[in-house]
Protein backbone atom coordinates (compact mmCIF):
# COMPACT_ATOMS: atom_id res chain seq x y z
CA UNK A 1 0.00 0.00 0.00
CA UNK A 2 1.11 3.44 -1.20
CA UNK A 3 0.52 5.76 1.74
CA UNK A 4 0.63 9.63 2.04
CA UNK A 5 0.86 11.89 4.71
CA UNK A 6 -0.34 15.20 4.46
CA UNK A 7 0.05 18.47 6.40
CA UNK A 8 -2.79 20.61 6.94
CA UNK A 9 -4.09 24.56 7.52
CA UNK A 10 -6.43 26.02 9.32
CA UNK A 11 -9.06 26.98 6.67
CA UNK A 12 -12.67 25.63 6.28
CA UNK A 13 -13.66 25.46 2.93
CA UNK A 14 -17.39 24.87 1.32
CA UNK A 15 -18.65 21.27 1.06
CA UNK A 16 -22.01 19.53 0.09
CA UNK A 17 -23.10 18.71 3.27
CA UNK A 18 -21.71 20.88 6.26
CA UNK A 19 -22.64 24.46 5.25
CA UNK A 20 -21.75 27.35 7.59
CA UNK A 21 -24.40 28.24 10.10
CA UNK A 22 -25.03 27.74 13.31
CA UNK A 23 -28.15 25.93 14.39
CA UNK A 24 -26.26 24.97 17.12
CA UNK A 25 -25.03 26.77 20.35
CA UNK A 26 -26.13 24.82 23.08
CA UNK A 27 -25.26 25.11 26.69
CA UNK A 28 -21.67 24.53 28.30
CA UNK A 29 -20.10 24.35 31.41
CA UNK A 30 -19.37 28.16 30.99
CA UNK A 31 -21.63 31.11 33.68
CA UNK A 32 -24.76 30.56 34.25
CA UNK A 33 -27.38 31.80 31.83
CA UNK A 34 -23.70 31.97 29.08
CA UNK A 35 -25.26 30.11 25.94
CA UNK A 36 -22.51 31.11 23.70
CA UNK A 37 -19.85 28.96 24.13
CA UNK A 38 -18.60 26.54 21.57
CA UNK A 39 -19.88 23.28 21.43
CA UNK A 40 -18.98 19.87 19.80
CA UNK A 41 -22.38 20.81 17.67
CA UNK A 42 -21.61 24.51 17.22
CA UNK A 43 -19.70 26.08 14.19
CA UNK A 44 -17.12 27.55 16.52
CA UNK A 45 -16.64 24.42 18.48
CA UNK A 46 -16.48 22.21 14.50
CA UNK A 47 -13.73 24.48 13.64
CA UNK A 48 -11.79 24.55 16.27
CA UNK A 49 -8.26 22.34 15.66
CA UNK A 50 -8.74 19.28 17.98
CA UNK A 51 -6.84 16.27 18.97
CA UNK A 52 -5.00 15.03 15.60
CA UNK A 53 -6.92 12.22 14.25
CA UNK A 54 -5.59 9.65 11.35
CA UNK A 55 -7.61 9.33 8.50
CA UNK A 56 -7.01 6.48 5.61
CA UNK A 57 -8.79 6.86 2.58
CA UNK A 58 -9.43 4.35 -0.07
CA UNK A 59 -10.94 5.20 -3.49
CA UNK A 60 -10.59 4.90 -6.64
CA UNK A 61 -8.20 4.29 -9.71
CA UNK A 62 -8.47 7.86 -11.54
CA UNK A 63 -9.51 6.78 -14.92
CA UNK A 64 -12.47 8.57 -15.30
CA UNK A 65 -13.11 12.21 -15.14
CA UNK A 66 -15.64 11.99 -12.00
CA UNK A 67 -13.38 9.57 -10.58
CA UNK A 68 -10.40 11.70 -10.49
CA UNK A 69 -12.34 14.25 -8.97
CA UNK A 70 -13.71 12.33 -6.43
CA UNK A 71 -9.94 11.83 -5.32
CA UNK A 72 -8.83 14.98 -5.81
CA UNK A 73 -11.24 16.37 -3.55
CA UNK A 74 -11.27 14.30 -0.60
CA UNK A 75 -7.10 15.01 -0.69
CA UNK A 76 -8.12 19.30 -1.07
CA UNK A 77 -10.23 19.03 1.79
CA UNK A 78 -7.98 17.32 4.32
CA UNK A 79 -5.48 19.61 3.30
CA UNK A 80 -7.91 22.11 4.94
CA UNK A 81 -7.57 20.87 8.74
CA UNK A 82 -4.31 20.80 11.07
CA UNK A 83 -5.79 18.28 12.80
CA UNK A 84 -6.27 15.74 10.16
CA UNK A 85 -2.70 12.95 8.99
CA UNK A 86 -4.35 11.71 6.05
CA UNK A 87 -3.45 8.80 4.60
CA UNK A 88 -4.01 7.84 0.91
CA UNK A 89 -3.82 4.36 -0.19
CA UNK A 90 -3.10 3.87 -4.21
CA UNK A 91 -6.45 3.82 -6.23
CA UNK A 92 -7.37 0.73 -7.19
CA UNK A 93 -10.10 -1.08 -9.29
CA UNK A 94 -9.12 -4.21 -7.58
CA UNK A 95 -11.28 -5.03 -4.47
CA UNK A 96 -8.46 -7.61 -3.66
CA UNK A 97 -5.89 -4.89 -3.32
CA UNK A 98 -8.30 -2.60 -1.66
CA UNK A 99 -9.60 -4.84 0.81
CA UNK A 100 -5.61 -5.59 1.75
CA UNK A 101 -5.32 -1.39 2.03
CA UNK A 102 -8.14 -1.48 4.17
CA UNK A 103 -6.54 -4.40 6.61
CA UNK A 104 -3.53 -2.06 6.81
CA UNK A 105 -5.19 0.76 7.89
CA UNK A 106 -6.54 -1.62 10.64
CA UNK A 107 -2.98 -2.54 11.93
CA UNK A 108 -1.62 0.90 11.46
CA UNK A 109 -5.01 1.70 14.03
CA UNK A 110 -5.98 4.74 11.78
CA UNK A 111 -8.56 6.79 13.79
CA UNK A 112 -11.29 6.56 11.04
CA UNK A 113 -11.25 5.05 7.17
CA UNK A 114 -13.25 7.07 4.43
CA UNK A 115 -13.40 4.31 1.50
CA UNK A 116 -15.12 4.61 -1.96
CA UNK A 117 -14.95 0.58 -2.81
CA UNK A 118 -14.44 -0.50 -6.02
CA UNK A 119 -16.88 -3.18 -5.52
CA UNK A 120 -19.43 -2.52 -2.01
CA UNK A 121 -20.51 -6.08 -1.47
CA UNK A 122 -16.82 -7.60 -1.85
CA UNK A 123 -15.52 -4.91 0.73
CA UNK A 124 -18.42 -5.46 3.17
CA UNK A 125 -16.33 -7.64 5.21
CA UNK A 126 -13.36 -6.19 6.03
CA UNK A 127 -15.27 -2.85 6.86
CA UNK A 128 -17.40 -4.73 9.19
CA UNK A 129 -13.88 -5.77 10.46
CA UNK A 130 -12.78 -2.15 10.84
CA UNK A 131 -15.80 -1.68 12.48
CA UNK A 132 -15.43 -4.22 15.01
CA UNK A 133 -12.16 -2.97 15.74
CA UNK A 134 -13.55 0.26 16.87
CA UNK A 135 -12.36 2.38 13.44
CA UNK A 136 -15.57 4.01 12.13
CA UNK A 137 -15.76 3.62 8.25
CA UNK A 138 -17.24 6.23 6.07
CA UNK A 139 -18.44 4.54 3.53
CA UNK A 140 -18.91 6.66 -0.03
CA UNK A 141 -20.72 6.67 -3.16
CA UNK A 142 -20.99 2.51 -3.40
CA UNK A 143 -23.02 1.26 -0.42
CA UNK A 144 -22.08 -2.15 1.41
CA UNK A 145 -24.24 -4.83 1.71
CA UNK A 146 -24.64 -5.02 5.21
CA UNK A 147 -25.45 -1.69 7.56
CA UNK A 148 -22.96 -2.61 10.17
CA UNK A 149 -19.86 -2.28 8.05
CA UNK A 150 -19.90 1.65 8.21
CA UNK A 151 -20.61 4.48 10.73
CA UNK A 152 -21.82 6.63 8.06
CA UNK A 153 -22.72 6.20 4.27
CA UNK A 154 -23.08 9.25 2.25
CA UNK A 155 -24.11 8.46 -1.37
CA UNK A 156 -25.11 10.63 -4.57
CA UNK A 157 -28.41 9.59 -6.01
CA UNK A 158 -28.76 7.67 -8.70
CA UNK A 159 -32.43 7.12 -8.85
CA UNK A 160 -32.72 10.92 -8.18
CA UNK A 161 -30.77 11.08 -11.04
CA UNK A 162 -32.53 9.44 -13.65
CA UNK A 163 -35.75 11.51 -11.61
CA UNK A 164 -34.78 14.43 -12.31
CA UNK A 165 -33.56 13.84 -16.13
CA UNK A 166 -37.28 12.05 -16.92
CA UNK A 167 -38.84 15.01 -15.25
CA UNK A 168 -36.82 17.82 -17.00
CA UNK A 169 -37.59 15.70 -20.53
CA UNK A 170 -41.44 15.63 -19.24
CA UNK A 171 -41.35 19.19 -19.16
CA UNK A 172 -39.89 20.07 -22.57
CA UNK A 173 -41.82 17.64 -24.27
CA UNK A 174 -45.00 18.48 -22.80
CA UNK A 175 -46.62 19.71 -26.04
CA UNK A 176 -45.06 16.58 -28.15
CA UNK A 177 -47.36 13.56 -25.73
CA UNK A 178 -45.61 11.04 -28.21
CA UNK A 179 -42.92 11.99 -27.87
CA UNK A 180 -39.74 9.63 -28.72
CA UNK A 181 -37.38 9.12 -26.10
CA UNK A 182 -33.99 6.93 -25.97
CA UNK A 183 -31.84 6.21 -23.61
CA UNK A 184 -27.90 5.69 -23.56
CA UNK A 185 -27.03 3.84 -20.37
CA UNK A 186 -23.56 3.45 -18.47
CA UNK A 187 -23.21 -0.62 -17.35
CA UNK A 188 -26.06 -2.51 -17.03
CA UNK A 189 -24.46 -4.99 -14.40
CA UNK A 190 -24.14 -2.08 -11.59
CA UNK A 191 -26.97 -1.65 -8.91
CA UNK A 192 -25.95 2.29 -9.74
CA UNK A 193 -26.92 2.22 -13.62
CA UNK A 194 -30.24 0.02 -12.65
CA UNK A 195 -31.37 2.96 -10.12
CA UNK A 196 -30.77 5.47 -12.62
CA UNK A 197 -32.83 3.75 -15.55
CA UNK A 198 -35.42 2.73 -12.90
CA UNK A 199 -35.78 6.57 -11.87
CA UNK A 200 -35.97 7.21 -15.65
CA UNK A 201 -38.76 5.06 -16.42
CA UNK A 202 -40.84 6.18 -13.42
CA UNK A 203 -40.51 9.58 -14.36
CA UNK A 204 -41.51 9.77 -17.27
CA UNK A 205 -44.53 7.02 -16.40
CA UNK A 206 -45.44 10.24 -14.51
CA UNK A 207 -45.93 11.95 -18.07
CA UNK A 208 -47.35 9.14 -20.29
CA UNK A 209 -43.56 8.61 -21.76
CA UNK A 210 -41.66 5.73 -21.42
CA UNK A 211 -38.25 4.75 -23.09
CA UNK A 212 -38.50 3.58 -26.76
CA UNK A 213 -35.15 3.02 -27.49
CA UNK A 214 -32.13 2.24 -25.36
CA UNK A 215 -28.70 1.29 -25.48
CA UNK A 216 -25.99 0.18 -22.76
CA UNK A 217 -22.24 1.75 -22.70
CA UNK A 218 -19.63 1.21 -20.42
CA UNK A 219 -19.03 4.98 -18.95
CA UNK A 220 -16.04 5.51 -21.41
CA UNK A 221 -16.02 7.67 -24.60
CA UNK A 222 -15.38 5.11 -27.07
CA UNK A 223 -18.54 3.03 -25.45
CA UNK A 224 -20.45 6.27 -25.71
CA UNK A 225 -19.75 6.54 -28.86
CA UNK A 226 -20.09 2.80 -29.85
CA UNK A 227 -23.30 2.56 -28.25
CA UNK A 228 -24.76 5.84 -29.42
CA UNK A 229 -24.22 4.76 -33.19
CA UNK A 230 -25.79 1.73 -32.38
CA UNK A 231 -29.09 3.64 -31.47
CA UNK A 232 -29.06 6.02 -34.21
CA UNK A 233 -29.11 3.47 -36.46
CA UNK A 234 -31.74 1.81 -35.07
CA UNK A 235 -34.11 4.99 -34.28
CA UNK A 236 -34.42 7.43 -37.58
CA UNK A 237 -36.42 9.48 -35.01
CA UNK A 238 -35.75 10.83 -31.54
CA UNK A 239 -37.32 13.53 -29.37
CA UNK A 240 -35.47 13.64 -26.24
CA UNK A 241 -32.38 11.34 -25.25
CA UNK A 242 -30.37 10.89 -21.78
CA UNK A 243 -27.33 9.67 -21.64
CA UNK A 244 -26.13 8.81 -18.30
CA UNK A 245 -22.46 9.65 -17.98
CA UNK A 246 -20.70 12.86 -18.96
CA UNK A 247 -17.70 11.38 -19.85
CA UNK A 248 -19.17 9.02 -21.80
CA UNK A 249 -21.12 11.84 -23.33
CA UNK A 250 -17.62 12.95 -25.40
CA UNK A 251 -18.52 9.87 -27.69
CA UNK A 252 -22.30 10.17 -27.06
CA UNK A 253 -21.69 13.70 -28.58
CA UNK A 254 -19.53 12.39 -31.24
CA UNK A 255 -21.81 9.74 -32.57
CA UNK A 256 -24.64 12.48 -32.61
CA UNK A 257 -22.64 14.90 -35.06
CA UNK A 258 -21.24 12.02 -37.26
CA UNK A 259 -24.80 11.25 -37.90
CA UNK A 260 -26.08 14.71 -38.18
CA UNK A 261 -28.40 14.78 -36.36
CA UNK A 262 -30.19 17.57 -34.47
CA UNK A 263 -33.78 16.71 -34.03
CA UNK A 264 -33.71 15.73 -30.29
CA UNK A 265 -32.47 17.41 -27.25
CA UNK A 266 -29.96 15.69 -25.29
CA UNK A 267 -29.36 15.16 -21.15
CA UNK A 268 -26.42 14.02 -19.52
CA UNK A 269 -25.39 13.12 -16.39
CA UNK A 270 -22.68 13.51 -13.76
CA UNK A 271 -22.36 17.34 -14.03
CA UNK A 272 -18.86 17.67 -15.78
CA UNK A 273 -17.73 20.87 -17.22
CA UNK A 274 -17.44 19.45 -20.51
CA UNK A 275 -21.10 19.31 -20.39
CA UNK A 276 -21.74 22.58 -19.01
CA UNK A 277 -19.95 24.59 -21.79
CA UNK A 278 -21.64 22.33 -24.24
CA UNK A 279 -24.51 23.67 -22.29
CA UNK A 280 -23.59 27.16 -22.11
CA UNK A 281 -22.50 27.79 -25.98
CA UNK A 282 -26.27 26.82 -26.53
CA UNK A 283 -24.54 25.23 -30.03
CA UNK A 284 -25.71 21.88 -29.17
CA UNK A 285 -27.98 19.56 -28.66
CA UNK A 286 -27.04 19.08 -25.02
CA UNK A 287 -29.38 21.19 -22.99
CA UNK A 288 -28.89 20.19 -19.59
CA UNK A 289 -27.21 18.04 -17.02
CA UNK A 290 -28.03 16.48 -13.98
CA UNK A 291 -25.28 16.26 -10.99
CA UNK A 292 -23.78 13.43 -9.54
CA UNK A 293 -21.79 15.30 -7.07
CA UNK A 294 -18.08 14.50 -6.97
CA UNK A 295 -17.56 15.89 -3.59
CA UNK A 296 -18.84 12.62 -1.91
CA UNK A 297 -15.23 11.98 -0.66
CA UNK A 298 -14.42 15.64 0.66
CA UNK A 299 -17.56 15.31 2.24
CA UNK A 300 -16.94 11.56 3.51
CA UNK A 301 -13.42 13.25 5.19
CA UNK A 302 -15.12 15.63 6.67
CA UNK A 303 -17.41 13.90 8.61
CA UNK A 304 -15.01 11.29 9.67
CA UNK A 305 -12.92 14.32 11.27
CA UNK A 306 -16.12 14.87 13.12
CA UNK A 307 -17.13 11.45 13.93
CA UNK A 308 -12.91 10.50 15.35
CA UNK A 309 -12.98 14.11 17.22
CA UNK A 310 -16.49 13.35 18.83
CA UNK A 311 -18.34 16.18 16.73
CA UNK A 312 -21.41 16.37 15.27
CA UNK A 313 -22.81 18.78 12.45
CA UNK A 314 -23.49 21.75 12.96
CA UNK A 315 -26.47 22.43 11.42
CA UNK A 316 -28.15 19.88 12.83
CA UNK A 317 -30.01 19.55 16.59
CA UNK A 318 -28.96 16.08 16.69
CA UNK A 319 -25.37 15.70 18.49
CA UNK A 320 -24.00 13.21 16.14
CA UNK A 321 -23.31 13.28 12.78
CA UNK A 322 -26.36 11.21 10.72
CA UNK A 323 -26.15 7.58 9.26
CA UNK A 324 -26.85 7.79 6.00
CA UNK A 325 -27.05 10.68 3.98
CA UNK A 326 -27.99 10.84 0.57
CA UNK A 327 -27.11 14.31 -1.85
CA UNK A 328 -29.04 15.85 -4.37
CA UNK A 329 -29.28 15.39 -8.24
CA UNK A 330 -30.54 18.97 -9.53
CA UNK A 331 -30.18 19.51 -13.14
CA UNK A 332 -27.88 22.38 -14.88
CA UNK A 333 -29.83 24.25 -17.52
CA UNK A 334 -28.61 27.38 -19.57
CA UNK A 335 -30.26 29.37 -16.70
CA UNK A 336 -28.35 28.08 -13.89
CA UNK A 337 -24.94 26.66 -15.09
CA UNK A 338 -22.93 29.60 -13.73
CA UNK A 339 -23.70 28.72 -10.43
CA UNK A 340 -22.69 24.79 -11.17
CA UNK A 341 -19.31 25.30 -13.59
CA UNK A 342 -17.07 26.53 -11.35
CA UNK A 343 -17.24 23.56 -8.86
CA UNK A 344 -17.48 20.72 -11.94
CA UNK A 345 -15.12 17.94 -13.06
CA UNK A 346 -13.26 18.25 -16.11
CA UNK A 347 -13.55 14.85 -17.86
């Protein structure tokens, strides 16, 4: 295992999840009546450097544009505390490898593991075993199969996802009720590509659409591209497509303009900014996005700073930081991607 220590400042930076407010105050051991001192659910009492605590982190190989992110920003955000070592084991695609990164964490008796696994249900068992140990796992992005292998599991939403990209195509097509709409999916094999199609197909149920032509890809350009001139061929007439990947959207794109064609709109997914210039030149048949956020893992170290130092969040009444949480999947249109680019993944 490849580790990496890190050193920190004292800067607290936005995230998806812990937004600056305070809630919280609570009551201390401070005068009587004195309501204002920190607290390990106030904003003051968050910020505050604590004991140092050892995180390991576990994610990914980088070979996808959302992927890299997701690493990139769980190592920017540690970077923010001096009271975080953080540890950074090699990305992998290989549970093997991961799960033997994980069991070193365990003997090095790291304070608390964040780990995006490259497969949940084959790492389930050695975070229960971190777990047992007394290391609290954050678990990101691919959920275990069993509750009691992490402390926390904070997740992007897939069937949001494809929600919100059937209700966005409900709503353009709502003067075309027969209307044709395909769909280019990323692997069929993962639970994550099932939720989003699922979340597609209930949406637009909600309409009176359903999906008349789809295709699988494999979350890579050439796939997108393989896949999406499969499709074409097959449907001489399209209304509104969604693609579910970004990245894959470079060869979803590509396929579209060696056809030329120009009759449909398009929706992708993920939330790269690739997709949001596409978006904002209004040039193309791209007209909107829908996140995936790749801040799961700056978000994941965060609360496992929390959760090792005793804290909770402080926007919330509850004193310890929640179970599960699960983000949002809002879509980027022309009328909102300036407020989206600046914080999305280049593919």
């Amino acid at each position: 295992m490849l580790a990496v220590r890190i050193g920190r400042s004292m800067l607290v930076t936005t995230g998806a999840i812990l937004a600056v407010g305070a809630l919280v105050t609570g009551c201390s051991s401070g005068s009587a009546g004195d309501s204002t001192q920190p607290t390990n659910a106030s904003v003051e009492g968050n910020t505050e450097e604590g004991e140092t605590v050892v995180v390991g982190f576990s994610g990914p190989a980088a070979d996808h544009g959302w992927l890299g992110a997701i690493n990139a920003a769980a190592t920017a955000e540690a970077e923010q505390y001096g009271d975080i070592d953080f540890r950074v084991a090699e990305g992998t695609n290989d549970a093997n490898l991961q799960i033997s990164q994980v069991e070193q964490f365990i003997n090095d008796g790291v304070d608390a593991i964040v780990l995006l696994p490259t497969d949940g249900a084959a790492l389930t068992a050695v975070a229960t075993k971190a777990m047992e140990a007394g290391i609290p796992v954050v678990n990101v992005d691919r959920e275990f199969s069993s509750p009691a292998a992490a402390r926390t599991t904070i997740l992007g939403d897939n069937y949001g996802m494809g929600q919100s990209a059937g209700n966005y195509i409900c709503e353009q097509m709502s003067d075309t009720p027969d209307a044709v709409v395909a769909e280019v999916a990323g692997i069929d094999s993962l639970p994550l590509t099932q939720d989003r199609s699922q979340g597609f197909a209930d949406a637009l149920e909600s309409c009176g659409l359903d999906v008349d032509n789809r295709v699988a890809a494999d979350f890579t350009v050439q796939g997108g591209e393989a896949a999406t001139s499969q499709l074409l061929a097959a449907a001489p007439e399209i209304d509104a497509l969604w693609n579910h990947d970004d990245d894959q959207g470079i060869g979803v794109l590509s396929a579209i303009d060696n056809a030329g064609r120009d009759e449909f709109i398009m929706v992708g997914g993920g939330g790269s900014a690739n997709a949001m210039r596409e978006i904002q030149s209004g040039e193309s048949v791209l007209q909107a996005t829908v996140i995936y956020p790749s801040t799961q893992a700056a978000d994941g170290v965060r609360l496992a700073r929390l959760i090792a130092q005793d804290k909770a969040m402080s926007d919330l009444v509850e004193v310890e930081v929640p179970k599960r949480i699960v983000l949002n999947a809002p879509v980027v249109t022309s009328e909102n991607v300036e407020e989206y680019l600046p914080t999305a993944f280049e593919s």
